[in-house]
PDB file of N, CA and C in Angstrom:
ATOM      1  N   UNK A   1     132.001   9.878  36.470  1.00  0.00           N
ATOM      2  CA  UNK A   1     132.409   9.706  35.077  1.00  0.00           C
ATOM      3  C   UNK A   1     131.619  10.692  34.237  1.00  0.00           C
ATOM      4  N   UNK A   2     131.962  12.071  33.939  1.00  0.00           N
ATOM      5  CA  UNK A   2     131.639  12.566  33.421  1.00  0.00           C
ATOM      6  C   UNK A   2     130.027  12.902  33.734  1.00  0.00           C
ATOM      7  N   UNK A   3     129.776  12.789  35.271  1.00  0.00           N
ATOM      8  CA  UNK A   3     128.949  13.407  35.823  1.00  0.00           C
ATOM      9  C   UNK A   3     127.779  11.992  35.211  1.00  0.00           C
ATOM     10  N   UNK A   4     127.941  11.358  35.161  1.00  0.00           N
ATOM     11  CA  UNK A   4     127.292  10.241  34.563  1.00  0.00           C
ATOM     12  C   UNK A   4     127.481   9.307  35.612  1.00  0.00           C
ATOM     13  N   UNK A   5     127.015   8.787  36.761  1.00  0.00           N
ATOM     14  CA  UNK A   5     126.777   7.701  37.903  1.00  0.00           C
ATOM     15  C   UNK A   5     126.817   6.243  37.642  1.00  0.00           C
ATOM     16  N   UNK A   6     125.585   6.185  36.445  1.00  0.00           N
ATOM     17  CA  UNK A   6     125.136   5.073  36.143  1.00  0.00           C
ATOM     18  C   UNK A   6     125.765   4.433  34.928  1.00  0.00           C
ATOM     19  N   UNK A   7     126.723   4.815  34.295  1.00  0.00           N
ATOM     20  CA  UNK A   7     127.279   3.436  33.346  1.00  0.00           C
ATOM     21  C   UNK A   7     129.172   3.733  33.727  1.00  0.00           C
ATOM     22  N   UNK A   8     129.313   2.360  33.116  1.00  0.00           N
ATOM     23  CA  UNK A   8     130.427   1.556  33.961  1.00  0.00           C
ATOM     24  C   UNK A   8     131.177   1.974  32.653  1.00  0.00           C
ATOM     25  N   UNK A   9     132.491   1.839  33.429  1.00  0.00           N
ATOM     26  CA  UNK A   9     133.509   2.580  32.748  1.00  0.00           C
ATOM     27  C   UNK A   9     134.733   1.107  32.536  1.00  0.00           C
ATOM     28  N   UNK A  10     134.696   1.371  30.896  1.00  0.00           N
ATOM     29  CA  UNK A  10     134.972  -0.442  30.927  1.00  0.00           C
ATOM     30  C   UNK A  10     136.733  -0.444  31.394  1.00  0.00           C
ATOM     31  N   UNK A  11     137.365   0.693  31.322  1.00  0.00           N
ATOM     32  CA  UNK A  11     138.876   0.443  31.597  1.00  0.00           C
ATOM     33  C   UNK A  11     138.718   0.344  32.936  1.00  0.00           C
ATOM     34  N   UNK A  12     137.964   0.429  33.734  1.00  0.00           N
ATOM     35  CA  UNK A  12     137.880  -0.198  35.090  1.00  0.00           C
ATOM     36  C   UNK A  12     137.204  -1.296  35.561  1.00  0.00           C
ATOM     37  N   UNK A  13     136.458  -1.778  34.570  1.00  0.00           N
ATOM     38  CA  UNK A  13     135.827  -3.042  34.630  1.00  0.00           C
ATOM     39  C   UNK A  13     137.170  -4.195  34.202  1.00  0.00           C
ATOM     40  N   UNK A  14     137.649  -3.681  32.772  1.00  0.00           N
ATOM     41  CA  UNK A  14     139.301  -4.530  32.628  1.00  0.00           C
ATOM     42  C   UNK A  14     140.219  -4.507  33.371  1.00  0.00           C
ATOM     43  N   UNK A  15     140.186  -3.352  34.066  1.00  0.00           N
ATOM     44  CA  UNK A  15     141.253  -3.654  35.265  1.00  0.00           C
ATOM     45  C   UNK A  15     140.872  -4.838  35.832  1.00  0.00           C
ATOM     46  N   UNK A  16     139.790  -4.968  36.409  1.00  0.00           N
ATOM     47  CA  UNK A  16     139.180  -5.886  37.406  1.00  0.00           C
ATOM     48  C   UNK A  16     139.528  -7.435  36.599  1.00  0.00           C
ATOM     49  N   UNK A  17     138.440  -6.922  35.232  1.00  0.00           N
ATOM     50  CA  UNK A  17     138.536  -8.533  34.472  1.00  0.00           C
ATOM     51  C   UNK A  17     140.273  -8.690  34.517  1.00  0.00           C
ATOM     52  N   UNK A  18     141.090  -8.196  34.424  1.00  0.00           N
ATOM     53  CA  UNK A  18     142.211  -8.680  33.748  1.00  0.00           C
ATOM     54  C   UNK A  18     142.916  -9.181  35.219  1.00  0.00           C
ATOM     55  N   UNK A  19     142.462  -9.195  36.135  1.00  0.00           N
ATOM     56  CA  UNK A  19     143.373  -9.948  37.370  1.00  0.00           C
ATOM     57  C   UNK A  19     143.073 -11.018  37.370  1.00  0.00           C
ATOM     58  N   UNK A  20     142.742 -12.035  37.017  1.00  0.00           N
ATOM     59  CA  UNK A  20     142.218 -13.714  36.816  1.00  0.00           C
ATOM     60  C   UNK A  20     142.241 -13.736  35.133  1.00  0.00           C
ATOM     61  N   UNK A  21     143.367 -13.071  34.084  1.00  0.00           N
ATOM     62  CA  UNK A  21     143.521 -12.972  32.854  1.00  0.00           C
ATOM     63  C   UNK A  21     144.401 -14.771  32.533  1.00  0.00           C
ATOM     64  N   UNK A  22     145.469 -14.977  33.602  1.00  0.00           N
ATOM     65  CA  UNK A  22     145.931 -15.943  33.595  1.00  0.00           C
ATOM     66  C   UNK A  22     145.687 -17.165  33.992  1.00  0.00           C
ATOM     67  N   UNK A  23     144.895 -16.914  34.677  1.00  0.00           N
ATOM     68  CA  UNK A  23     144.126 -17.978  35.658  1.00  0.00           C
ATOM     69  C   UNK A  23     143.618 -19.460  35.255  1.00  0.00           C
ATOM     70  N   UNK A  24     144.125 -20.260  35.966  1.00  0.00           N
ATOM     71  CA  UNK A  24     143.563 -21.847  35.349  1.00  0.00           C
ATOM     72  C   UNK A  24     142.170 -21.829  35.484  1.00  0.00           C
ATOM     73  N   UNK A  25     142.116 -21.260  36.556  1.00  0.00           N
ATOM     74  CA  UNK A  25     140.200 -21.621  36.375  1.00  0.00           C
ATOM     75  C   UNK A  25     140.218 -19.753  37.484  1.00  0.00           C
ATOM     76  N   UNK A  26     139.609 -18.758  36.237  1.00  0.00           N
ATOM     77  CA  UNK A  26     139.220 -17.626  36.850  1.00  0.00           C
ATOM     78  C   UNK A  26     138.484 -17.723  38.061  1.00  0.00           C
ATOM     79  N   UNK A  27     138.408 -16.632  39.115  1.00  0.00           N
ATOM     80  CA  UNK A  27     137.755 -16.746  40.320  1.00  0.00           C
ATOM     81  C   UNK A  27     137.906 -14.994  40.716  1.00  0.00           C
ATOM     82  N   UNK A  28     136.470 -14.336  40.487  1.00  0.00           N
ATOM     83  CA  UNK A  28     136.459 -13.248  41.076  1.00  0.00           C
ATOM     84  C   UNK A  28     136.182 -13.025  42.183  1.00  0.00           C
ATOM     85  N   UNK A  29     137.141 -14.055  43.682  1.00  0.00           N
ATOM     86  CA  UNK A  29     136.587 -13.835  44.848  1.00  0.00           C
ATOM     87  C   UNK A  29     136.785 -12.633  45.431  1.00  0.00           C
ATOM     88  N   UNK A  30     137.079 -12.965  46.971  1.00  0.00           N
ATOM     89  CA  UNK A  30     137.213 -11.344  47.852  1.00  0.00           C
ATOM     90  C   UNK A  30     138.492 -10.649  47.532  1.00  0.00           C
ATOM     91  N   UNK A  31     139.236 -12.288  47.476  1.00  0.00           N
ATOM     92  CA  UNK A  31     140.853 -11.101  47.567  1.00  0.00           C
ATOM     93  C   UNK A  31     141.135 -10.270  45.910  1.00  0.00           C
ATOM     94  N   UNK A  32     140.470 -10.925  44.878  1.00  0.00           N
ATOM     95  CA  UNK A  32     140.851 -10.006  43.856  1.00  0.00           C
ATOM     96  C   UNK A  32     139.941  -8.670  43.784  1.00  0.00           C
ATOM     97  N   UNK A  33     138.774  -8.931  44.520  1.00  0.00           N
ATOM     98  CA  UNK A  33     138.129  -7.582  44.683  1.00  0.00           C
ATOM     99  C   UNK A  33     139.015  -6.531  45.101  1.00  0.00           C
ATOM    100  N   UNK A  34     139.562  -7.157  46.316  1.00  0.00           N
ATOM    101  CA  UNK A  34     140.697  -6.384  47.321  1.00  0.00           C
ATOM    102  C   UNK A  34     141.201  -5.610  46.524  1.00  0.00           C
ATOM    103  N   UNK A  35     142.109  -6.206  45.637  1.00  0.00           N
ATOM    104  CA  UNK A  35     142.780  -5.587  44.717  1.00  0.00           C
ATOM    105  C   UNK A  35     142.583  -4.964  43.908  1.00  0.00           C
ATOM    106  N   UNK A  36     141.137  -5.342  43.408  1.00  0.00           N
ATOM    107  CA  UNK A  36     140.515  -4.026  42.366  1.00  0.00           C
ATOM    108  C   UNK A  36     140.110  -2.966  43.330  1.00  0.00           C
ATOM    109  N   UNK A  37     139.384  -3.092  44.473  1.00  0.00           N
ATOM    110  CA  UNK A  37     139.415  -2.011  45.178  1.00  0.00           C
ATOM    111  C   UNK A  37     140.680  -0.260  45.180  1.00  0.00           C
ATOM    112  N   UNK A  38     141.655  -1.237  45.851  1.00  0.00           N
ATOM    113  CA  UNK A  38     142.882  -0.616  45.695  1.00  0.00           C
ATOM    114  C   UNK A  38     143.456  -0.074  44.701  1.00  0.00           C
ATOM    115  N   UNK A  39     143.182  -0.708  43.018  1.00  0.00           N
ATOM    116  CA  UNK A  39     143.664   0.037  42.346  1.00  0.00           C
ATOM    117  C   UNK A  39     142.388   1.639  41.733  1.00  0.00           C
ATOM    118  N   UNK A  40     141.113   1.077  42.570  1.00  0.00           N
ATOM    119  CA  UNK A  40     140.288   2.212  41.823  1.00  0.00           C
ATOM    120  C   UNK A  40     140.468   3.072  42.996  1.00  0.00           C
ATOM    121  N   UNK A  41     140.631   3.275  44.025  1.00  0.00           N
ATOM    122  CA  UNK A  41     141.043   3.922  45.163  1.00  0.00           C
ATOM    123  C   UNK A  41     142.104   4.868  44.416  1.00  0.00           C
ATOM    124  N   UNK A  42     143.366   4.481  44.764  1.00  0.00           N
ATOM    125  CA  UNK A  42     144.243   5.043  44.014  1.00  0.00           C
ATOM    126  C   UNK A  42     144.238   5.542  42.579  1.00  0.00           C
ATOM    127  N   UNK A  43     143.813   5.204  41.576  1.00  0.00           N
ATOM    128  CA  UNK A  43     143.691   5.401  40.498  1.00  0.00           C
ATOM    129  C   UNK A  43     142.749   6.909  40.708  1.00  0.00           C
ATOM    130  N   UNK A  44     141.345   6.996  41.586  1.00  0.00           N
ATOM    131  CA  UNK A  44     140.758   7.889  42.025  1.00  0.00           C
ATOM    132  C   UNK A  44     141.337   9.396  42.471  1.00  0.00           C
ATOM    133  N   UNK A  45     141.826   8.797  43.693  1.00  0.00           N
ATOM    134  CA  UNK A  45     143.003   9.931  44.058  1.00  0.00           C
ATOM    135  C   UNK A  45     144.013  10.556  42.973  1.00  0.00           C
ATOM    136  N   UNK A  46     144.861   9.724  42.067  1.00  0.00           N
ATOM    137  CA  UNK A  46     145.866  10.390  41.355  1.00  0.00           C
ATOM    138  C   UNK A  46     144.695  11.409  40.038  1.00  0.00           C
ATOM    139  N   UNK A  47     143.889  10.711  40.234  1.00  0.00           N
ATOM    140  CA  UNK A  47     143.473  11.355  38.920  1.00  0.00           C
ATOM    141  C   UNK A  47     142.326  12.205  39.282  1.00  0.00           C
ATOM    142  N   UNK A  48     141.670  12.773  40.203  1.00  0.00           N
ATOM    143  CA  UNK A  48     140.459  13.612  40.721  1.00  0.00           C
ATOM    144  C   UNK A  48     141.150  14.222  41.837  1.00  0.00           C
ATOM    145  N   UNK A  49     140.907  15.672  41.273  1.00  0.00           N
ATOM    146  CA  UNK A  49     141.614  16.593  41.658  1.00  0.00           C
ATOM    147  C   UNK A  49     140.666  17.213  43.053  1.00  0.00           C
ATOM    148  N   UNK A  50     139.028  16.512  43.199  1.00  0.00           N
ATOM    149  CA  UNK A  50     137.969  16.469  43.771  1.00  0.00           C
ATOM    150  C   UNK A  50     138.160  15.401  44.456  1.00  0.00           C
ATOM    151  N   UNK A  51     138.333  14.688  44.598  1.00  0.00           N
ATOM    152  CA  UNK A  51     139.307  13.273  45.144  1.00  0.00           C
ATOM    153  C   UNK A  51     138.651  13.575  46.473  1.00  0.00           C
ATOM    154  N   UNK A  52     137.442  12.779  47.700  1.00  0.00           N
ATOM    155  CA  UNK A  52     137.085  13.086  48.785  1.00  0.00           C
ATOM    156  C   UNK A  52     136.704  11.907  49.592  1.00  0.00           C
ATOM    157  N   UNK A  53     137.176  11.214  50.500  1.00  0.00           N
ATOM    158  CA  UNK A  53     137.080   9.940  50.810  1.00  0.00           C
ATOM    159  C   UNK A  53     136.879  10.173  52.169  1.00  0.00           C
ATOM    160  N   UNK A  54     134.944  10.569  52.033  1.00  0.00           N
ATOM    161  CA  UNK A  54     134.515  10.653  53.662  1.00  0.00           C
ATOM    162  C   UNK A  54     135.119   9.585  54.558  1.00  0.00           C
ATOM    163  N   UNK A  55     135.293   9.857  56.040  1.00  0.00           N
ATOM    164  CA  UNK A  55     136.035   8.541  57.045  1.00  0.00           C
ATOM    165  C   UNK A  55     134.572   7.236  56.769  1.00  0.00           C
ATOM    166  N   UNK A  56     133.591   7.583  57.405  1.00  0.00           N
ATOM    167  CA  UNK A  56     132.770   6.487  57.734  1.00  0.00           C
ATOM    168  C   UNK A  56     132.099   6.205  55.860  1.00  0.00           C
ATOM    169  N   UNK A  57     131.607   6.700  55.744  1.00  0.00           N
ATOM    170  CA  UNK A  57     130.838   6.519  54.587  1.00  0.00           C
ATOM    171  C   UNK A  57     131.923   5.686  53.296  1.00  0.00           C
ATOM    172  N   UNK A  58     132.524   6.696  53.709  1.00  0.00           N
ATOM    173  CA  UNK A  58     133.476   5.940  52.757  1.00  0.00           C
ATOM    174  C   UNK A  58     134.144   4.669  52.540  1.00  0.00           C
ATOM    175  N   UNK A  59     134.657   4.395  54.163  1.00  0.00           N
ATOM    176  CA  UNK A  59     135.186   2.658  54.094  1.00  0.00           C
ATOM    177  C   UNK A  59     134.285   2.161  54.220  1.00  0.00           C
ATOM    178  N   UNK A  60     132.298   2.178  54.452  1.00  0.00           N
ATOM    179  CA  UNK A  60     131.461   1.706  55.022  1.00  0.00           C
ATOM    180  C   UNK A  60     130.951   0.935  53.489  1.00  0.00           C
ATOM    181  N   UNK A  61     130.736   2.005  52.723  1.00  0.00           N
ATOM    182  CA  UNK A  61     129.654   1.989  51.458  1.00  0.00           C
ATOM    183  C   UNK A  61     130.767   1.731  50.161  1.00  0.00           C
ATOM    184  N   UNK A  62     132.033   2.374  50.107  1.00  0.00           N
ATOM    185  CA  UNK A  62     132.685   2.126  49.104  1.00  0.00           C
ATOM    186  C   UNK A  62     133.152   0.497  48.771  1.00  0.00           C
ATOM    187  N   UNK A  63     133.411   0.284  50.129  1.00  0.00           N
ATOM    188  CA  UNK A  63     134.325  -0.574  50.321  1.00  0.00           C
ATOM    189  C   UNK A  63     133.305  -2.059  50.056  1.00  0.00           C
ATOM    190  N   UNK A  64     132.046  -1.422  50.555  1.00  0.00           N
ATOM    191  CA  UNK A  64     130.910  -2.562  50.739  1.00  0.00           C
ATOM    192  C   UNK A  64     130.554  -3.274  49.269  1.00  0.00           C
ATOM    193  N   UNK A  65     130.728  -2.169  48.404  1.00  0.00           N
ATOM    194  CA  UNK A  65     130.470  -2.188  47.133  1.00  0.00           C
ATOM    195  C   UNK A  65     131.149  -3.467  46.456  1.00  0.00           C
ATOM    196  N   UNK A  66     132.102  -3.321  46.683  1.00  0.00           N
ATOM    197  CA  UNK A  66     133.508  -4.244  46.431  1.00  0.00           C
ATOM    198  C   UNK A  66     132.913  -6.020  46.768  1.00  0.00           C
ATOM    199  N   UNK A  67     132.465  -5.533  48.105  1.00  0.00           N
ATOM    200  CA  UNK A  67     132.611  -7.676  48.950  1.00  0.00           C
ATOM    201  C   UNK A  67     131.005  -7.479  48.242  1.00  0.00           C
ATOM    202  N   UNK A  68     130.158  -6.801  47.932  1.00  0.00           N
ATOM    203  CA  UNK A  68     128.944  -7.914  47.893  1.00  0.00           C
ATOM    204  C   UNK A  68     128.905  -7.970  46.020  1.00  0.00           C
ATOM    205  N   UNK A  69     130.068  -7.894  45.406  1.00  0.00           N
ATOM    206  CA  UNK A  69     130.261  -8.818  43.797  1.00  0.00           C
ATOM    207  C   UNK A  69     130.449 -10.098  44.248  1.00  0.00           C
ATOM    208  N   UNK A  70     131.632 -10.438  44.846  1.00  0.00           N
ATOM    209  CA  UNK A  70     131.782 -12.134  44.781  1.00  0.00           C
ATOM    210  C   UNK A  70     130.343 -12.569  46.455  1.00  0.00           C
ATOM    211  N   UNK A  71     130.411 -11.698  46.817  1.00  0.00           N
ATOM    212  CA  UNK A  71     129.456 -12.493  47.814  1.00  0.00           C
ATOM    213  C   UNK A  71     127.885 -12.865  47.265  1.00  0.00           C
ATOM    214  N   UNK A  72     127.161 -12.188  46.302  1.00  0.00           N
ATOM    215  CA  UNK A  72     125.999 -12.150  45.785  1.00  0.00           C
ATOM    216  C   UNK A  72     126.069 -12.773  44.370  1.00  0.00           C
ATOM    217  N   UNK A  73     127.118 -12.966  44.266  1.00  0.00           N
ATOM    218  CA  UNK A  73     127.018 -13.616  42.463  1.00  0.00           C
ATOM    219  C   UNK A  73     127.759 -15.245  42.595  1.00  0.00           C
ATOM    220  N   UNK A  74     128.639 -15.296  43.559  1.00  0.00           N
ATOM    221  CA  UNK A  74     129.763 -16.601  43.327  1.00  0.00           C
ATOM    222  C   UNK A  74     128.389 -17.235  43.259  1.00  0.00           C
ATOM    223  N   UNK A  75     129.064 -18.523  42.815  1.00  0.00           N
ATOM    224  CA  UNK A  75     128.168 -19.963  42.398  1.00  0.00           C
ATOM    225  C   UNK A  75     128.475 -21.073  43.157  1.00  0.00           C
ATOM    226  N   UNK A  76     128.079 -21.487  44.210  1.00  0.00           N
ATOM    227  CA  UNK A  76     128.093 -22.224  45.098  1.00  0.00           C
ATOM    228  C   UNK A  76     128.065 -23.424  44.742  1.00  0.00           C
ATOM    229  N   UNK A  77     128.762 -24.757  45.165  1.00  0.00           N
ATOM    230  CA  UNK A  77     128.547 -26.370  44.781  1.00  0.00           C
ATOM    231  C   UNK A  77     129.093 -27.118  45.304  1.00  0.00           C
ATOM    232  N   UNK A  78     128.923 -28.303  45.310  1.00  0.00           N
ATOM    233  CA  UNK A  78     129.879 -29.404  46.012  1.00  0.00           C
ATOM    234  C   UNK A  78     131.548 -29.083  45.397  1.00  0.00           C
ATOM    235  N   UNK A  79     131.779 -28.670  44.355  1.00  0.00           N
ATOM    236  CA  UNK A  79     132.790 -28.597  43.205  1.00  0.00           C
ATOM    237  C   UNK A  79     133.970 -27.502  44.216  1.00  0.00           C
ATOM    238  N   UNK A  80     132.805 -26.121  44.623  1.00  0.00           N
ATOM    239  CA  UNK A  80     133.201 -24.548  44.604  1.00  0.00           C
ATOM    240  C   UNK A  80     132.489 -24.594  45.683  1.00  0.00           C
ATOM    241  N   UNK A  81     132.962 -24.804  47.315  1.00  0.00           N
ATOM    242  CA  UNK A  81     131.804 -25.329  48.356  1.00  0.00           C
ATOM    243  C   UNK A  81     131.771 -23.349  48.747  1.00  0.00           C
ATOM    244  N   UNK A  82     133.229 -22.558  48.415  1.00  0.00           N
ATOM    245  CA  UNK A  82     133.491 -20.798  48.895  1.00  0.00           C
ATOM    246  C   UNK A  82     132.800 -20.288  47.942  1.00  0.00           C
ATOM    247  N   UNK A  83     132.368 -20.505  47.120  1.00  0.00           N
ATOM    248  CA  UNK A  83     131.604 -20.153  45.590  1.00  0.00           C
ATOM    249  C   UNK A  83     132.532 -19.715  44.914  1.00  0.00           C
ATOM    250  N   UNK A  84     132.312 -19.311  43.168  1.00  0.00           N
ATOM    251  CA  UNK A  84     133.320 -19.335  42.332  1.00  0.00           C
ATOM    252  C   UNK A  84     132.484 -18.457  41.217  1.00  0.00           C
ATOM    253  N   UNK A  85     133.269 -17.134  41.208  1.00  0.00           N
ATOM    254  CA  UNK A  85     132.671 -15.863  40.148  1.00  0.00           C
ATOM    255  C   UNK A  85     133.466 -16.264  38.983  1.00  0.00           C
ATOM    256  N   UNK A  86     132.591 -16.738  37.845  1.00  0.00           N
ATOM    257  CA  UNK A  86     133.998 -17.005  36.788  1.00  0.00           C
ATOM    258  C   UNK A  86     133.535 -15.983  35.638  1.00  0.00           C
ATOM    259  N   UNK A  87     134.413 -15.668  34.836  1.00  0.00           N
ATOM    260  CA  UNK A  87     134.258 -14.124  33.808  1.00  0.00           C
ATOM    261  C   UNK A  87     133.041 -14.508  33.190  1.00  0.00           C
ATOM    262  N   UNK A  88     132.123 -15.486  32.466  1.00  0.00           N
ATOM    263  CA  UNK A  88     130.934 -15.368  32.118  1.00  0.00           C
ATOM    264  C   UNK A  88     130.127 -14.491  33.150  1.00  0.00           C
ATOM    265  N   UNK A  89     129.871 -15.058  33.917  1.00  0.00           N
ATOM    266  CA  UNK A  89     128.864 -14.424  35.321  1.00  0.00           C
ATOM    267  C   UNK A  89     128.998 -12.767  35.359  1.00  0.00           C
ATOM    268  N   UNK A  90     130.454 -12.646  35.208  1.00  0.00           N
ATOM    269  CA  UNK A  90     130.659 -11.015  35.930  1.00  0.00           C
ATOM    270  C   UNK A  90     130.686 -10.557  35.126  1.00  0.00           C
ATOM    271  N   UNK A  91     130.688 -10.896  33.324  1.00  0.00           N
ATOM    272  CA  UNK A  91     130.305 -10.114  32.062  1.00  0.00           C
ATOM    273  C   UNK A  91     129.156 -10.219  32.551  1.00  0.00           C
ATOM    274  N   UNK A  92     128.403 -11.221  32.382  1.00  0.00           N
ATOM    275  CA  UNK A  92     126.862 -10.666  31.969  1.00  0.00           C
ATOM    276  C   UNK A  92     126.082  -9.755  33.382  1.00  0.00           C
ATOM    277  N   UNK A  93     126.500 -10.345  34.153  1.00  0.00           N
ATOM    278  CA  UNK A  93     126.162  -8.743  35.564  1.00  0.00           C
ATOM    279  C   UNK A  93     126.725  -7.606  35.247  1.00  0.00           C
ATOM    280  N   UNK A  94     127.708  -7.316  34.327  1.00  0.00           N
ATOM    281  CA  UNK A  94     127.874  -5.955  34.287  1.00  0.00           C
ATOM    282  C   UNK A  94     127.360  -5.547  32.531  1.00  0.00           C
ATOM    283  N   UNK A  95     126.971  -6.069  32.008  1.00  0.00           N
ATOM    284  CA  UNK A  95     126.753  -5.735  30.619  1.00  0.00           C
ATOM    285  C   UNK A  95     127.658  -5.701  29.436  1.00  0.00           C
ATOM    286  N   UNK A  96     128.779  -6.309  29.913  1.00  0.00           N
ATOM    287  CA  UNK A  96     130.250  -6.759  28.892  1.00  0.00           C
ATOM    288  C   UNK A  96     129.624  -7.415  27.907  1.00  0.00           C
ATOM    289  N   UNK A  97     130.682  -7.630  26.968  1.00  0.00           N
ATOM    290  CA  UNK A  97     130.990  -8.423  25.911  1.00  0.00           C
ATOM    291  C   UNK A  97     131.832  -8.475  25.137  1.00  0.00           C
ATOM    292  N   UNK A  98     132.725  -9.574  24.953  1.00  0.00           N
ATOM    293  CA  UNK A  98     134.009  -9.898  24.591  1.00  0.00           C
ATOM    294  C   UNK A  98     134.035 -10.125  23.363  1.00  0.00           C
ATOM    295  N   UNK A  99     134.468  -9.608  22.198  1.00  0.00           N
ATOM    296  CA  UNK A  99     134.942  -9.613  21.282  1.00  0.00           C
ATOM    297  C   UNK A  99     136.084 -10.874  21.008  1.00  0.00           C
ATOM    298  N   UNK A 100     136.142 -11.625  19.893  1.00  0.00           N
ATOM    299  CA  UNK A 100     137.198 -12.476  19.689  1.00  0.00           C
ATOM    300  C   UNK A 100     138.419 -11.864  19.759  1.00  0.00           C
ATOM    301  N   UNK A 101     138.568 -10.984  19.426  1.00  0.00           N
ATOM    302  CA  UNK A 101     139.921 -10.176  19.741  1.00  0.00           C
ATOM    303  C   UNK A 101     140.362 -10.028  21.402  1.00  0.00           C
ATOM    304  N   UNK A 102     139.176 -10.221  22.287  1.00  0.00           N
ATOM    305  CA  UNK A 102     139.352 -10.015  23.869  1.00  0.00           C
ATOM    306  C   UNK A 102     138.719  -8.565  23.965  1.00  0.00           C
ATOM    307  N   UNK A 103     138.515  -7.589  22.858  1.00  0.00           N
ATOM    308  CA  UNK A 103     138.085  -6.348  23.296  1.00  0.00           C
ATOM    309  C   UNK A 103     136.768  -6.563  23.831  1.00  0.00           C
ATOM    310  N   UNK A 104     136.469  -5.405  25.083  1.00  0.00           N
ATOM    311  CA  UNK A 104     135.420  -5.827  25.969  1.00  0.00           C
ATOM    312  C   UNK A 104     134.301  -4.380  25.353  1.00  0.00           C
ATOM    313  N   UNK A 105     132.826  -4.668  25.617  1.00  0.00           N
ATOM    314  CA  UNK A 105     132.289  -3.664  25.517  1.00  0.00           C
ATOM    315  C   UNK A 105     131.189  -3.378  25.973  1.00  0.00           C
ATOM    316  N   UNK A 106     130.324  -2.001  26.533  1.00  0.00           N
ATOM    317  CA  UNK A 106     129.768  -2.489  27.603  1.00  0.00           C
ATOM    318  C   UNK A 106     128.169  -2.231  26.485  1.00  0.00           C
ATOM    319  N   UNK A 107     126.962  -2.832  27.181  1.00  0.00           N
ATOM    320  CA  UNK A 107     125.901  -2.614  26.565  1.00  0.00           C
ATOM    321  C   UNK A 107     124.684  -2.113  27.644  1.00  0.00           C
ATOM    322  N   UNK A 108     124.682  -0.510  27.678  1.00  0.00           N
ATOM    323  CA  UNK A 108     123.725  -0.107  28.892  1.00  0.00           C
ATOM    324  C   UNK A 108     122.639  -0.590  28.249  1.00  0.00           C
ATOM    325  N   UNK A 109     122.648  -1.065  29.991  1.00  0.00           N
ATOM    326  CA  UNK A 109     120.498  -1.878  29.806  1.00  0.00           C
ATOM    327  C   UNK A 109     120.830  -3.371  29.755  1.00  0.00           C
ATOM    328  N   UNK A 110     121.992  -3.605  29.150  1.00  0.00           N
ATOM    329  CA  UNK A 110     122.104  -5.147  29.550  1.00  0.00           C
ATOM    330  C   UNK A 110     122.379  -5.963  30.771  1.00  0.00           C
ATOM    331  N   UNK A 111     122.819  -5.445  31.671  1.00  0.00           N
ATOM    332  CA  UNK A 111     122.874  -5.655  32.910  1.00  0.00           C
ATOM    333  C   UNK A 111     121.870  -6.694  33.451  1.00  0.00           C
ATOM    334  N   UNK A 112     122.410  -8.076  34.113  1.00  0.00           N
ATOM    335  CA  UNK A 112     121.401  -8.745  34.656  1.00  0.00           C
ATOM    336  C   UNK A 112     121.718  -9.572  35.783  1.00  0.00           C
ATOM    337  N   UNK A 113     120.915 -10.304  36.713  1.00  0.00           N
ATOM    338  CA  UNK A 113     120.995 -10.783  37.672  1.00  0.00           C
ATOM    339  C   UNK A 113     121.691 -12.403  36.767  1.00  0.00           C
ATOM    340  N   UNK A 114     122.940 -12.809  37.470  1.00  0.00           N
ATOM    341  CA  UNK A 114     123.203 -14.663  36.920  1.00  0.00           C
ATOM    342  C   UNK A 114     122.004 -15.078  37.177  1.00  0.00           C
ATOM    343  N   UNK A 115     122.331 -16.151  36.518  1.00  0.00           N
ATOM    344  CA  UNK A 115     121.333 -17.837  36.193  1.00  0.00           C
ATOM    345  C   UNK A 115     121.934 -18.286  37.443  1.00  0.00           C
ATOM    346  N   UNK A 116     121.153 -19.169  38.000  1.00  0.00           N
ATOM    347  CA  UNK A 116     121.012 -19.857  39.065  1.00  0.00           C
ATOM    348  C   UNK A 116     121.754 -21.066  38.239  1.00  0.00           C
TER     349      UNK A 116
END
């Protein structure tokens, strides 16, 4: 992102947020990762003309990136026994913040580990 590594690029963070937009009770598990995966994959390719998706490294580390959000953050309970990432949690791990309007925005440096 503009040669910039380290801050998050929120139209890809909304992609993500907006797949559990309808949701009775949001859940950022594996399979919607899946799917955010796939669309930043692709989205990658059409739009980076540098576009380079080493074999090993790539499904190893990219992909890894993806399963350890809901695996390191879900919230485990008698309730949620698979655990359960709900949009508070994955705003405040990524440094979001939602506007009453729904507009999201990010705040570098805010970034933090959930509450137990």
């Amino acid at each position: 992102f503009n040669g910039d590594v380290d801050s998050l690029r929120v139209q890809k963070f909304k992609a993500l947020y907006d797949l559990q937009k309808n949701a009775a009770v949001p859940n950022y598990n594996l399979d919607v990762l899946i799917q955010h995966r796939k669309y930043t994959f692709d989205d990658s390719k059409s739009t980076n003309p540098y576009f380079f998706f080493e074999p090993f490294a790539g499904v190893a580390v990219a992909n890894a990136a993806h399963t350890f959000i809901p695996a390191l953050m879900s919230n485990h309970s008698a309730k949620y026994p698979d655990g359960i990432l709900d949009k508070e949690t994955l705003k405040a791990f990524f440094a979001i913040t939602e506007a009453a309007d729904g507009t999201l925005s990010y705040k570098p440096g805010w970034e933090r580990i959930p509450y137990n």
